[in-house]
PDB file of N, CA and C in Angstrom:
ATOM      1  N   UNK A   1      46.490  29.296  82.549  1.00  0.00           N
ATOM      2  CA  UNK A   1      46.515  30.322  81.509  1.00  0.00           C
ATOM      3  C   UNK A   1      47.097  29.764  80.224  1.00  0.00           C
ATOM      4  N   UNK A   2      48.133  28.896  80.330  1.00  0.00           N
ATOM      5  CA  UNK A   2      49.047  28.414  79.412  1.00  0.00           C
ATOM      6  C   UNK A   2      47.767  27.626  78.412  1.00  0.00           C
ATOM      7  N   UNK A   3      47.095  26.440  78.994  1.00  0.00           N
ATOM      8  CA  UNK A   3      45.760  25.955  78.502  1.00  0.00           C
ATOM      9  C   UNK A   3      45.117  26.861  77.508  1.00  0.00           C
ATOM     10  N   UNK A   4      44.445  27.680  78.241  1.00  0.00           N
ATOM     11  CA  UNK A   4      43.471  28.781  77.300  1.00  0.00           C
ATOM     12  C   UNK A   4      44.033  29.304  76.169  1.00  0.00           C
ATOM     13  N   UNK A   5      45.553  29.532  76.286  1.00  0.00           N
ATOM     14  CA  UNK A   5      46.106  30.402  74.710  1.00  0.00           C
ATOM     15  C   UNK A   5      46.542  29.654  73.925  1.00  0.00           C
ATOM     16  N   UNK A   6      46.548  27.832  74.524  1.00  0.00           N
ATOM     17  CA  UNK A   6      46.976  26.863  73.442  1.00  0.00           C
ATOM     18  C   UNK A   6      45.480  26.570  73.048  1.00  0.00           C
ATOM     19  N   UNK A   7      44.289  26.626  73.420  1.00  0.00           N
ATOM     20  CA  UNK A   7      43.359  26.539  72.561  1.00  0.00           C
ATOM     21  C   UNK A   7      42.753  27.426  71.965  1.00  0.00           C
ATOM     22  N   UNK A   8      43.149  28.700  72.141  1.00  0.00           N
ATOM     23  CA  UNK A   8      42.490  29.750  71.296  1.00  0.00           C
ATOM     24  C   UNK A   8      43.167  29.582  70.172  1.00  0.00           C
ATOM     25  N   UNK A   9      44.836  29.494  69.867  1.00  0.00           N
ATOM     26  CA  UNK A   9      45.405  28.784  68.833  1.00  0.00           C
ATOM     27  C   UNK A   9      45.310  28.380  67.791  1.00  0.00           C
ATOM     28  N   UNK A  10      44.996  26.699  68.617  1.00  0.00           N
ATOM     29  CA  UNK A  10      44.276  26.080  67.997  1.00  0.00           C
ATOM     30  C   UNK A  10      42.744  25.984  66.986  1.00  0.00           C
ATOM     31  N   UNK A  11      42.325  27.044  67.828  1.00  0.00           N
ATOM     32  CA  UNK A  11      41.063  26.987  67.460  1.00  0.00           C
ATOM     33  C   UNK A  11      41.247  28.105  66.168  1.00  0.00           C
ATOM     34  N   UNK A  12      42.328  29.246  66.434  1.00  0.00           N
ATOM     35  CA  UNK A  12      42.517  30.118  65.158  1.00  0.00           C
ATOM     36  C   UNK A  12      42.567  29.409  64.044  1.00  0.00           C
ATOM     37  N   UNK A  13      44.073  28.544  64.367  1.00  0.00           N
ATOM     38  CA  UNK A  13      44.323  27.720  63.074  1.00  0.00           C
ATOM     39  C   UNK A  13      43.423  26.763  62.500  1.00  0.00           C
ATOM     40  N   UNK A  14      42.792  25.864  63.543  1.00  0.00           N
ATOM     41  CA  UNK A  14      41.502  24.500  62.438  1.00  0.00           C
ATOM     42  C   UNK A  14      40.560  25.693  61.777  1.00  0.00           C
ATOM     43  N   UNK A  15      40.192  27.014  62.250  1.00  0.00           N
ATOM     44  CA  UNK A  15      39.081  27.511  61.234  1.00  0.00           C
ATOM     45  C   UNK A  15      39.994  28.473  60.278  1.00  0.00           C
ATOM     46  N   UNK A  16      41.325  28.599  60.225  1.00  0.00           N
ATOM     47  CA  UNK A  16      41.492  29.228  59.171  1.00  0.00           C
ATOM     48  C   UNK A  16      42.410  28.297  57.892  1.00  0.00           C
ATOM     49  N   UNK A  17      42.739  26.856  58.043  1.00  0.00           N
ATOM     50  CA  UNK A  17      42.576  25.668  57.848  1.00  0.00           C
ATOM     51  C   UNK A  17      41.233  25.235  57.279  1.00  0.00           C
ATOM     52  N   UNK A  18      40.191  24.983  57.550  1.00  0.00           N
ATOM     53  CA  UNK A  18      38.948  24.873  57.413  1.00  0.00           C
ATOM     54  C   UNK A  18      38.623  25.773  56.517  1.00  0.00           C
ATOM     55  N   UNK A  19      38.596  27.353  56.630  1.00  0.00           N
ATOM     56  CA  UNK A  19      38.309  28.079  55.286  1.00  0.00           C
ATOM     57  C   UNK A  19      38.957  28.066  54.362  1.00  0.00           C
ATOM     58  N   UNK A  20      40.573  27.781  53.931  1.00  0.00           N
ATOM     59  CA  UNK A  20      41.256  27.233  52.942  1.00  0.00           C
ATOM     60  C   UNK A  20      41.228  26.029  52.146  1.00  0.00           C
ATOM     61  N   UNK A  21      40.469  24.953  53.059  1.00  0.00           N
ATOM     62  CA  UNK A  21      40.126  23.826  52.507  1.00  0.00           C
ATOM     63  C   UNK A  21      39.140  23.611  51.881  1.00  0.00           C
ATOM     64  N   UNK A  22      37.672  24.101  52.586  1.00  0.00           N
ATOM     65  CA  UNK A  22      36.614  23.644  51.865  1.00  0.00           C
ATOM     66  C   UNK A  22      35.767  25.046  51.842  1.00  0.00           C
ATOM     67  N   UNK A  23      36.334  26.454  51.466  1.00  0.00           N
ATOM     68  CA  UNK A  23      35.512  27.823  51.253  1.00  0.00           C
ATOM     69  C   UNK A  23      35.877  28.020  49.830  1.00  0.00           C
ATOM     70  N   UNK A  24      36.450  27.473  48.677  1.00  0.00           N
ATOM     71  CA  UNK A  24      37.040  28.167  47.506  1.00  0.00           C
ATOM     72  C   UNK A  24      38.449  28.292  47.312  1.00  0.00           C
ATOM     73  N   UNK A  25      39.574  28.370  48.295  1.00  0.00           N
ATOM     74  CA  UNK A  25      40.827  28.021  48.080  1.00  0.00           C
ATOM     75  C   UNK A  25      40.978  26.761  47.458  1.00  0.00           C
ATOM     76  N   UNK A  26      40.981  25.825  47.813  1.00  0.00           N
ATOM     77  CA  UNK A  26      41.110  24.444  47.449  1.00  0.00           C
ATOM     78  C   UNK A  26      42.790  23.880  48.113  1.00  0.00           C
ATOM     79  N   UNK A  27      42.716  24.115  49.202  1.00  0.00           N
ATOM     80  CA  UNK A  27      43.997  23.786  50.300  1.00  0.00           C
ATOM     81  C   UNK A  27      44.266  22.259  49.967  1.00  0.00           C
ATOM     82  N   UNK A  28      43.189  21.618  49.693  1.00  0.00           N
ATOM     83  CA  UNK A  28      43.576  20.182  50.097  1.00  0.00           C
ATOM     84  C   UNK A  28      43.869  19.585  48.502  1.00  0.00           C
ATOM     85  N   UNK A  29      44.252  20.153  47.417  1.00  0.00           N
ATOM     86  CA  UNK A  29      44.028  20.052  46.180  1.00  0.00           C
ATOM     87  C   UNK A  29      45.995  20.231  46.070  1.00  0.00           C
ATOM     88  N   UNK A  30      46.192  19.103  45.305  1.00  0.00           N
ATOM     89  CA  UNK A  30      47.704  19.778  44.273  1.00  0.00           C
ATOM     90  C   UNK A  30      47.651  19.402  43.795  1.00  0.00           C
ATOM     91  N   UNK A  31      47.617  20.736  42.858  1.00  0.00           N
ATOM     92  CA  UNK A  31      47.934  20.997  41.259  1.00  0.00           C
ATOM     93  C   UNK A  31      49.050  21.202  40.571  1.00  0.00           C
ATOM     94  N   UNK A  32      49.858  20.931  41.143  1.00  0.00           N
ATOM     95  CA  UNK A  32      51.617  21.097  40.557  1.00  0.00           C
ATOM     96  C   UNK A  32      51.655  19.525  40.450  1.00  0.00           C
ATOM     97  N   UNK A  33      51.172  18.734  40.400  1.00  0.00           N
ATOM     98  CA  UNK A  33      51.825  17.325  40.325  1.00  0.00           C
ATOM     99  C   UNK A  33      52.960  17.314  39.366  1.00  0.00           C
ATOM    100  N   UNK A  34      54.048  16.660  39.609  1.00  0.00           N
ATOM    101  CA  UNK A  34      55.330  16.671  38.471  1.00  0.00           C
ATOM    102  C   UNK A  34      55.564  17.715  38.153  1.00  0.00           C
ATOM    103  N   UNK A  35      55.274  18.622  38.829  1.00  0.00           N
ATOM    104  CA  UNK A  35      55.897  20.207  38.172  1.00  0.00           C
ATOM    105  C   UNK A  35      57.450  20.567  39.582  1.00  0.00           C
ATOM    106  N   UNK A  36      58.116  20.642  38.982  1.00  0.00           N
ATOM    107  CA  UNK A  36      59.026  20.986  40.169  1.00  0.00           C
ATOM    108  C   UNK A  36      58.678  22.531  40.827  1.00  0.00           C
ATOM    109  N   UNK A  37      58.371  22.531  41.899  1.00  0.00           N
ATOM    110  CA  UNK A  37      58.382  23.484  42.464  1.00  0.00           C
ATOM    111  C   UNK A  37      56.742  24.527  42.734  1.00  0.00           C
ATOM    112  N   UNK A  38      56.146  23.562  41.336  1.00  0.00           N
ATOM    113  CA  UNK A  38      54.880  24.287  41.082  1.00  0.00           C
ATOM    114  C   UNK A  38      53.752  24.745  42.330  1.00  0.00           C
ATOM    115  N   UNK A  39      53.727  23.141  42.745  1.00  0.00           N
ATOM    116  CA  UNK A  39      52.794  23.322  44.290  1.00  0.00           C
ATOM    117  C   UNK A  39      53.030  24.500  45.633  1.00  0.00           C
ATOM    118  N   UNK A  40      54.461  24.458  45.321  1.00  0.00           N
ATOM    119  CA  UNK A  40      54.825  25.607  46.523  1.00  0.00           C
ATOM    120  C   UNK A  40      54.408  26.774  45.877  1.00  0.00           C
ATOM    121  N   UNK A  41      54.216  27.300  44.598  1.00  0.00           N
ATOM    122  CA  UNK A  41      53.995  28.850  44.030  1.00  0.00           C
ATOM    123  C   UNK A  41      52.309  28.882  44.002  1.00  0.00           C
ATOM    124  N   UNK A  42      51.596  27.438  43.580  1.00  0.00           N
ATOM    125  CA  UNK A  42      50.130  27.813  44.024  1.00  0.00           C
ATOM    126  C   UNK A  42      49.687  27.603  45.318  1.00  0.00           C
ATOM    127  N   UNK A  43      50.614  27.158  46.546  1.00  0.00           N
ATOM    128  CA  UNK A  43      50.139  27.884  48.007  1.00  0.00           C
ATOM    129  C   UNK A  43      50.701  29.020  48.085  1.00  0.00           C
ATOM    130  N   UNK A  44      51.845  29.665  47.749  1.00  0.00           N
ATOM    131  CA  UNK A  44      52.322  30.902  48.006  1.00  0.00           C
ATOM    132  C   UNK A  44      50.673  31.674  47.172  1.00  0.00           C
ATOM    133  N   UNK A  45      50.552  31.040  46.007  1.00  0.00           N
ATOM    134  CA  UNK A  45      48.853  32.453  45.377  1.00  0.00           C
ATOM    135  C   UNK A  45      48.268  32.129  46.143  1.00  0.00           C
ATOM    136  N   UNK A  46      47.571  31.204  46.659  1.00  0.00           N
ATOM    137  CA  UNK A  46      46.368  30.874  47.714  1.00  0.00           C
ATOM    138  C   UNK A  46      46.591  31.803  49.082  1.00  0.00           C
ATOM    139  N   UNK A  47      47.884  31.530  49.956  1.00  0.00           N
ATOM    140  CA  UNK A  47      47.619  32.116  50.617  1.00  0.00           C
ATOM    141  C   UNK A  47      47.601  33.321  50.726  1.00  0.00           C
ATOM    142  N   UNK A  48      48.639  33.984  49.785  1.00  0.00           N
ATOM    143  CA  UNK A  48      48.553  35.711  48.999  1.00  0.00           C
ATOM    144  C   UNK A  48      46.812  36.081  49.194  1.00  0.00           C
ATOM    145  N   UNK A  49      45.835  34.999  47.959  1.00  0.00           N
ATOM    146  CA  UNK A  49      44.712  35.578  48.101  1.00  0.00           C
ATOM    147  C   UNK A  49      43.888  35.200  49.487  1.00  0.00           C
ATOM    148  N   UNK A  50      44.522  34.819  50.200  1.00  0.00           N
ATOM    149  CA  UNK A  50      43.706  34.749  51.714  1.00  0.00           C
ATOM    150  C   UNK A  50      43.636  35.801  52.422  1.00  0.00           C
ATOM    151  N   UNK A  51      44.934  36.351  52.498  1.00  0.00           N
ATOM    152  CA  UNK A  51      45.231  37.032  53.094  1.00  0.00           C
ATOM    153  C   UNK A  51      44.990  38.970  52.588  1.00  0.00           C
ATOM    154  N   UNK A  52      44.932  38.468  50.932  1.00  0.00           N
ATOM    155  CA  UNK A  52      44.183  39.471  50.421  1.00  0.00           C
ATOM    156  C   UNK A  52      42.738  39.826  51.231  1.00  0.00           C
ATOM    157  N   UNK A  53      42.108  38.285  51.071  1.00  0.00           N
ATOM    158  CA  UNK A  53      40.349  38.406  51.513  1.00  0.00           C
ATOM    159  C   UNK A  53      40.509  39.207  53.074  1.00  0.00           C
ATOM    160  N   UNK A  54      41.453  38.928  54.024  1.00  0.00           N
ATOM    161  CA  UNK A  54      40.941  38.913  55.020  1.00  0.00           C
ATOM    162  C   UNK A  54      41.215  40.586  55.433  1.00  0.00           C
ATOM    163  N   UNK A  55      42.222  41.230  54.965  1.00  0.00           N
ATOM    164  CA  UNK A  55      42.357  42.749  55.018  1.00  0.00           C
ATOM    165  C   UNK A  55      40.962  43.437  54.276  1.00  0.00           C
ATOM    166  N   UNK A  56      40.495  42.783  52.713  1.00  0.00           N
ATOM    167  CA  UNK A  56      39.261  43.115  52.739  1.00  0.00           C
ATOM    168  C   UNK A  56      38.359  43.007  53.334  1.00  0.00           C
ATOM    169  N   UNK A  57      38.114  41.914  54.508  1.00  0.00           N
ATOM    170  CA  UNK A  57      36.955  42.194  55.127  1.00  0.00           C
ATOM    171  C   UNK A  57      37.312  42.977  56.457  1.00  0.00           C
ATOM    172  N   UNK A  58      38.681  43.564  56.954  1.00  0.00           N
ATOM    173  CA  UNK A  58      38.537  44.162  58.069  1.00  0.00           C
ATOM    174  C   UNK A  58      38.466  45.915  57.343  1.00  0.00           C
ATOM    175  N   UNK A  59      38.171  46.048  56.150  1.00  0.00           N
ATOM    176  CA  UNK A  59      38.938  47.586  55.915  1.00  0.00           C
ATOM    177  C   UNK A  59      38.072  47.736  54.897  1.00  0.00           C
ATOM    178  N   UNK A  60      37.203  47.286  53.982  1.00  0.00           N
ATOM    179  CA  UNK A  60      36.593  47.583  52.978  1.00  0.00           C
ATOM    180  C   UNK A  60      34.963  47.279  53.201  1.00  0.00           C
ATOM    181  N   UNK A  61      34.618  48.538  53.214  1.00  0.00           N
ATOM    182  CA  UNK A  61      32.953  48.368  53.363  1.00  0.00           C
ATOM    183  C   UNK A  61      31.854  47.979  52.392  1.00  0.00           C
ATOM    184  N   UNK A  62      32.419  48.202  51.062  1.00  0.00           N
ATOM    185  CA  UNK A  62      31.590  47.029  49.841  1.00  0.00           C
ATOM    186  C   UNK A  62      32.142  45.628  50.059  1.00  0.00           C
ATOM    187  N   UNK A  63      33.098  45.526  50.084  1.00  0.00           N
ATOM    188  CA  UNK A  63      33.573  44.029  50.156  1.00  0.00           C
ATOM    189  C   UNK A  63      32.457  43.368  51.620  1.00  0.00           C
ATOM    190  N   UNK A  64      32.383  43.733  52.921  1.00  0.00           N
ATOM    191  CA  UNK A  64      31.653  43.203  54.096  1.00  0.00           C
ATOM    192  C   UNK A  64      30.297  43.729  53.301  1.00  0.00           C
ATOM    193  N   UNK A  65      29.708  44.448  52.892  1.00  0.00           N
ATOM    194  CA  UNK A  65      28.399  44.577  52.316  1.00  0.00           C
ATOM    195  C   UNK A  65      27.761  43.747  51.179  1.00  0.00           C
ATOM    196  N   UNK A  66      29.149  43.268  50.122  1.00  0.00           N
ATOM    197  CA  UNK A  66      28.414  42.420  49.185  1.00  0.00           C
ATOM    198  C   UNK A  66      28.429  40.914  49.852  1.00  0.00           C
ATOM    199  N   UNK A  67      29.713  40.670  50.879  1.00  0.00           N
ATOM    200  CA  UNK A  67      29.533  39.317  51.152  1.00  0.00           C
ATOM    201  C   UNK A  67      28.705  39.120  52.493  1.00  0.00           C
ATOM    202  N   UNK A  68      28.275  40.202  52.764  1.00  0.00           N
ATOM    203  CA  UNK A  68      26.619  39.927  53.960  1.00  0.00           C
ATOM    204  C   UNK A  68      25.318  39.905  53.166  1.00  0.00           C
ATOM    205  N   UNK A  69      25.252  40.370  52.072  1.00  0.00           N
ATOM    206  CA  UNK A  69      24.402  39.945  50.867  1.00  0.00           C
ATOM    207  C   UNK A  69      24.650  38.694  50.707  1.00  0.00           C
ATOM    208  N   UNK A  70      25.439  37.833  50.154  1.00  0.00           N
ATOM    209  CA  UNK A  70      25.719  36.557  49.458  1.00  0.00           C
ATOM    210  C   UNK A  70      25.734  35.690  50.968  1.00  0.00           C
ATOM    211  N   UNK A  71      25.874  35.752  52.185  1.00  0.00           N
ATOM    212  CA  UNK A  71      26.033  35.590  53.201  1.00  0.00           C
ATOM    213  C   UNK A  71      27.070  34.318  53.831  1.00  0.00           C
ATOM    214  N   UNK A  72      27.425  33.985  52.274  1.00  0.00           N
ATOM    215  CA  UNK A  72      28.419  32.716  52.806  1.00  0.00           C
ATOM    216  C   UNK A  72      30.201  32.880  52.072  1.00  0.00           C
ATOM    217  N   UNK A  73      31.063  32.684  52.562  1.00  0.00           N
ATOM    218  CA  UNK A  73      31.960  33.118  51.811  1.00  0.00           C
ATOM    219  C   UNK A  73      32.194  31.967  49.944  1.00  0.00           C
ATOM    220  N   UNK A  74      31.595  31.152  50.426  1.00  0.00           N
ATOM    221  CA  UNK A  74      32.026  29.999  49.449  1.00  0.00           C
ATOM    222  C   UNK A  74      30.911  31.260  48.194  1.00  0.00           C
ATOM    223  N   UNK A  75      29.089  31.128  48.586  1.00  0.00           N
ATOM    224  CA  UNK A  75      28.636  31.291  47.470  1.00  0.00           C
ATOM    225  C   UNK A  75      28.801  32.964  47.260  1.00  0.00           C
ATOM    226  N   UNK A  76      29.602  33.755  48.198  1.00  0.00           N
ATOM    227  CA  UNK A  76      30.217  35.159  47.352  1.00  0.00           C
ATOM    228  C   UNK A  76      31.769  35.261  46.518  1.00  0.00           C
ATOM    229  N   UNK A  77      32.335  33.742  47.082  1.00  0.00           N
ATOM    230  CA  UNK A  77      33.453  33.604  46.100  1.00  0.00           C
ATOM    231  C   UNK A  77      33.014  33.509  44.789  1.00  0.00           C
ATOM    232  N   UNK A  78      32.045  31.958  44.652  1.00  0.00           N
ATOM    233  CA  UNK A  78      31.303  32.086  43.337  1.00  0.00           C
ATOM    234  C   UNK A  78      31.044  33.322  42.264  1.00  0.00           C
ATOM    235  N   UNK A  79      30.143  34.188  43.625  1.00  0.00           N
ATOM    236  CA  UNK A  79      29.979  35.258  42.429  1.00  0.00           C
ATOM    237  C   UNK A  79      30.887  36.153  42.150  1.00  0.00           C
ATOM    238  N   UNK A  80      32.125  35.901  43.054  1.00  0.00           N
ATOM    239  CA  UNK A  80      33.318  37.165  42.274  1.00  0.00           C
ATOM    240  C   UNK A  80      33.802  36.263  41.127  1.00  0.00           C
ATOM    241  N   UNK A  81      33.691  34.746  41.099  1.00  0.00           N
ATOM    242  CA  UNK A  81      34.350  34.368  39.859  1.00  0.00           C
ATOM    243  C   UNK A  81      33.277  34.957  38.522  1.00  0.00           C
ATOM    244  N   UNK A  82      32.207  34.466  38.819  1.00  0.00           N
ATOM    245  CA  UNK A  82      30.948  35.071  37.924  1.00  0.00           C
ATOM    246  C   UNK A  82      31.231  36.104  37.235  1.00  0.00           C
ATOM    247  N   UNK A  83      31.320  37.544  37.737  1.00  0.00           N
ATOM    248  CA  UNK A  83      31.354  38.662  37.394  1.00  0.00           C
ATOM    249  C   UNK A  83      33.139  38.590  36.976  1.00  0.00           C
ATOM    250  N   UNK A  84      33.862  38.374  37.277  1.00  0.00           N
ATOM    251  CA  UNK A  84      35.532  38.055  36.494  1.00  0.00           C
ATOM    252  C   UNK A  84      35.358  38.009  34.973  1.00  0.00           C
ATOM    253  N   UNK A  85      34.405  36.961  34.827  1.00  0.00           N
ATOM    254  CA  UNK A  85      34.683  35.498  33.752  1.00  0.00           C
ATOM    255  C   UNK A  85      33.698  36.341  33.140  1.00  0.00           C
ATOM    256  N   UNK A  86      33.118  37.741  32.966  1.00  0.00           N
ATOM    257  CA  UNK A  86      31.500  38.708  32.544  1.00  0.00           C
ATOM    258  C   UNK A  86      31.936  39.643  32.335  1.00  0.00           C
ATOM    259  N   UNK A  87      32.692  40.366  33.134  1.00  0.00           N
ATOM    260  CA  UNK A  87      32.785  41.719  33.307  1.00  0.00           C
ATOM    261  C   UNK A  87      34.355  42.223  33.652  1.00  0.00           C
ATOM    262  N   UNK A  88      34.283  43.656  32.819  1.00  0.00           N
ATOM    263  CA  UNK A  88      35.637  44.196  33.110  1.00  0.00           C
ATOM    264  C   UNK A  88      35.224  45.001  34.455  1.00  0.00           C
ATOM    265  N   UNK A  89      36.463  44.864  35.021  1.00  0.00           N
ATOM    266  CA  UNK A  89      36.479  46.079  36.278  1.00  0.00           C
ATOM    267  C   UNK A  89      38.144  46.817  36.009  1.00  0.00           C
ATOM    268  N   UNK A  90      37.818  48.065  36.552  1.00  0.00           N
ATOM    269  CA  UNK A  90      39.086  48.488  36.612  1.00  0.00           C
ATOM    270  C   UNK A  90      39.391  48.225  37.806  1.00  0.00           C
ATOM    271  N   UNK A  91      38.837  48.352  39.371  1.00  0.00           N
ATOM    272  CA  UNK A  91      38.872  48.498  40.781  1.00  0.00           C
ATOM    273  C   UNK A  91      38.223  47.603  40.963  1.00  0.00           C
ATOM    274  N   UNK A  92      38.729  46.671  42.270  1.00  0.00           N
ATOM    275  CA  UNK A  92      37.772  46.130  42.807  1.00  0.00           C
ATOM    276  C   UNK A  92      37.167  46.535  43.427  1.00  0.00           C
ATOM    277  N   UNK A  93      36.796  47.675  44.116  1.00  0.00           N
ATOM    278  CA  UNK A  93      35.405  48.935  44.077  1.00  0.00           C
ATOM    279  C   UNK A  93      34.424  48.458  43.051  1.00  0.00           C
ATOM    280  N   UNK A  94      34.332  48.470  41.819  1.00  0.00           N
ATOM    281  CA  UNK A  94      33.704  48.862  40.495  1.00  0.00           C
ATOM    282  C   UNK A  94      33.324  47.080  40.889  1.00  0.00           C
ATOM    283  N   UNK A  95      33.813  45.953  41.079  1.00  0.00           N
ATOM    284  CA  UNK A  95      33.868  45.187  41.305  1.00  0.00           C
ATOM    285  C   UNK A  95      32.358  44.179  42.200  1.00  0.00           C
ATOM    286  N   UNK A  96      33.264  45.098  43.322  1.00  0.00           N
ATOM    287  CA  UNK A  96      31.765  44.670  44.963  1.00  0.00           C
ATOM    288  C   UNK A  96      30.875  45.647  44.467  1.00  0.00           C
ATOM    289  N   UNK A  97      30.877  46.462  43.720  1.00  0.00           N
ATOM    290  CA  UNK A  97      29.443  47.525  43.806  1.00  0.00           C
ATOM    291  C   UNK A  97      28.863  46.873  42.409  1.00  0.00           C
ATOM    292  N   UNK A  98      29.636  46.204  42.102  1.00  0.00           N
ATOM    293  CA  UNK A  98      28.485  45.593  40.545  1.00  0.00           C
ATOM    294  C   UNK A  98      27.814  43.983  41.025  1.00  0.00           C
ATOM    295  N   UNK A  99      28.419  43.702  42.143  1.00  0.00           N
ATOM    296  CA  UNK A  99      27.881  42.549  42.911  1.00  0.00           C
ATOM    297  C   UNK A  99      26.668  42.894  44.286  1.00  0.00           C
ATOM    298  N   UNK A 100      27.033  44.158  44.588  1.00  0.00           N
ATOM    299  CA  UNK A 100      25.799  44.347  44.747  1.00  0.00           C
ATOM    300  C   UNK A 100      24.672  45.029  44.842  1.00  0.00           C
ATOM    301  N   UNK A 101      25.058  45.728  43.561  1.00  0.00           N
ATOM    302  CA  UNK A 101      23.723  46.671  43.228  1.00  0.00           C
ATOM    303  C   UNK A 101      23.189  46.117  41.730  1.00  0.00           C
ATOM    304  N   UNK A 102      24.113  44.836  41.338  1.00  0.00           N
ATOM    305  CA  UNK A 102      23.996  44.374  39.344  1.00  0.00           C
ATOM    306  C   UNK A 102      24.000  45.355  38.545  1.00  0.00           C
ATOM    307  N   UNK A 103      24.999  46.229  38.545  1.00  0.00           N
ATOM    308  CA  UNK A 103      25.071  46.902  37.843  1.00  0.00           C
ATOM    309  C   UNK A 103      26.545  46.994  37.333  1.00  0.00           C
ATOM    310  N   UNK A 104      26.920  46.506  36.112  1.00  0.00           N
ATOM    311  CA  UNK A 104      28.234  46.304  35.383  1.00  0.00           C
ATOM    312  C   UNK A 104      28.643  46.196  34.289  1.00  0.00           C
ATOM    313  N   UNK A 105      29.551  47.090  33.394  1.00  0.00           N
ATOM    314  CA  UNK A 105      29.590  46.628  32.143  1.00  0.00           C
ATOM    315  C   UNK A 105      30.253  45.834  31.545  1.00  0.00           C
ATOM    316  N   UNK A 106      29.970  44.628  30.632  1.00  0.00           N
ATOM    317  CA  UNK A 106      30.165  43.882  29.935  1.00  0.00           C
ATOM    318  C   UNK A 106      31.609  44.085  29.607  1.00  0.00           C
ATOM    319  N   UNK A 107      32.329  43.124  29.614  1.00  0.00           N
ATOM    320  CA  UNK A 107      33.478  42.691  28.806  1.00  0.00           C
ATOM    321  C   UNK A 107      33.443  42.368  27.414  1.00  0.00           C
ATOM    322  N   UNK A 108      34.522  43.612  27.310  1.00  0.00           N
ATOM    323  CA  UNK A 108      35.238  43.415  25.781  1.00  0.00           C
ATOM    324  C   UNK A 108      36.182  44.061  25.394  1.00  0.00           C
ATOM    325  N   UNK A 109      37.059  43.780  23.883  1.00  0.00           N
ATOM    326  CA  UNK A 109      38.303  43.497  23.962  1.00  0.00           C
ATOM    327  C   UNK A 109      38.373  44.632  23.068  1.00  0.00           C
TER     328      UNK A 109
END
């Protein structure tokens, strides 16, 4: 028994490892070089927004609807940067429903 729950584990951690590294986090990346302290505050945001993603996909039904549309997490990360860097949202509601119905209004100041 001891066996089986050290590899289910395991197996939690290499794929949630694996989606931090190469899905859009950028795990294997530091960006604090020479910054004291910097690297520890952009894994503390990374994993903040991981852990953001992953309550959205057990609890939010646009969020699992736009990213079963886009069907991969990397190219529906893409398009939430897309629509960011385009469009105001007040909600991220207003957000997944402009990702996937294209319907959103323009940013401005």
């Amino acid at each position: 028994m001891r066996g089986a729950r050290a590899r289910a584990r395991w197996k939690i951690e290499n794929e949630t490892f694996n989606t931090l590294k190469n899905q859009g986090y950028h795990f294997g990346h530091n960006f604090g070089l020479e910054k004291k302290h910097l690297s520890e505050v952009f894994v503390l945001l990374m994993m903040l927004s991981f852990l953001v993603d992953q309550i959205q996909q057990l609890c939010c039904p646009l969020f699992k609807a736009a990213w079963k549309k886009w069907k991969t997490k990397r190219s529906f990360g893409e398009k939430v940067r897309f629509h960011f860097h385009g469009f105001l949202f007040n909600t991220m509601e207003e957000l997944y429903y402009s990702i996937l119905y294209h319907k959103a209004k323009p940013f401005s100041l």
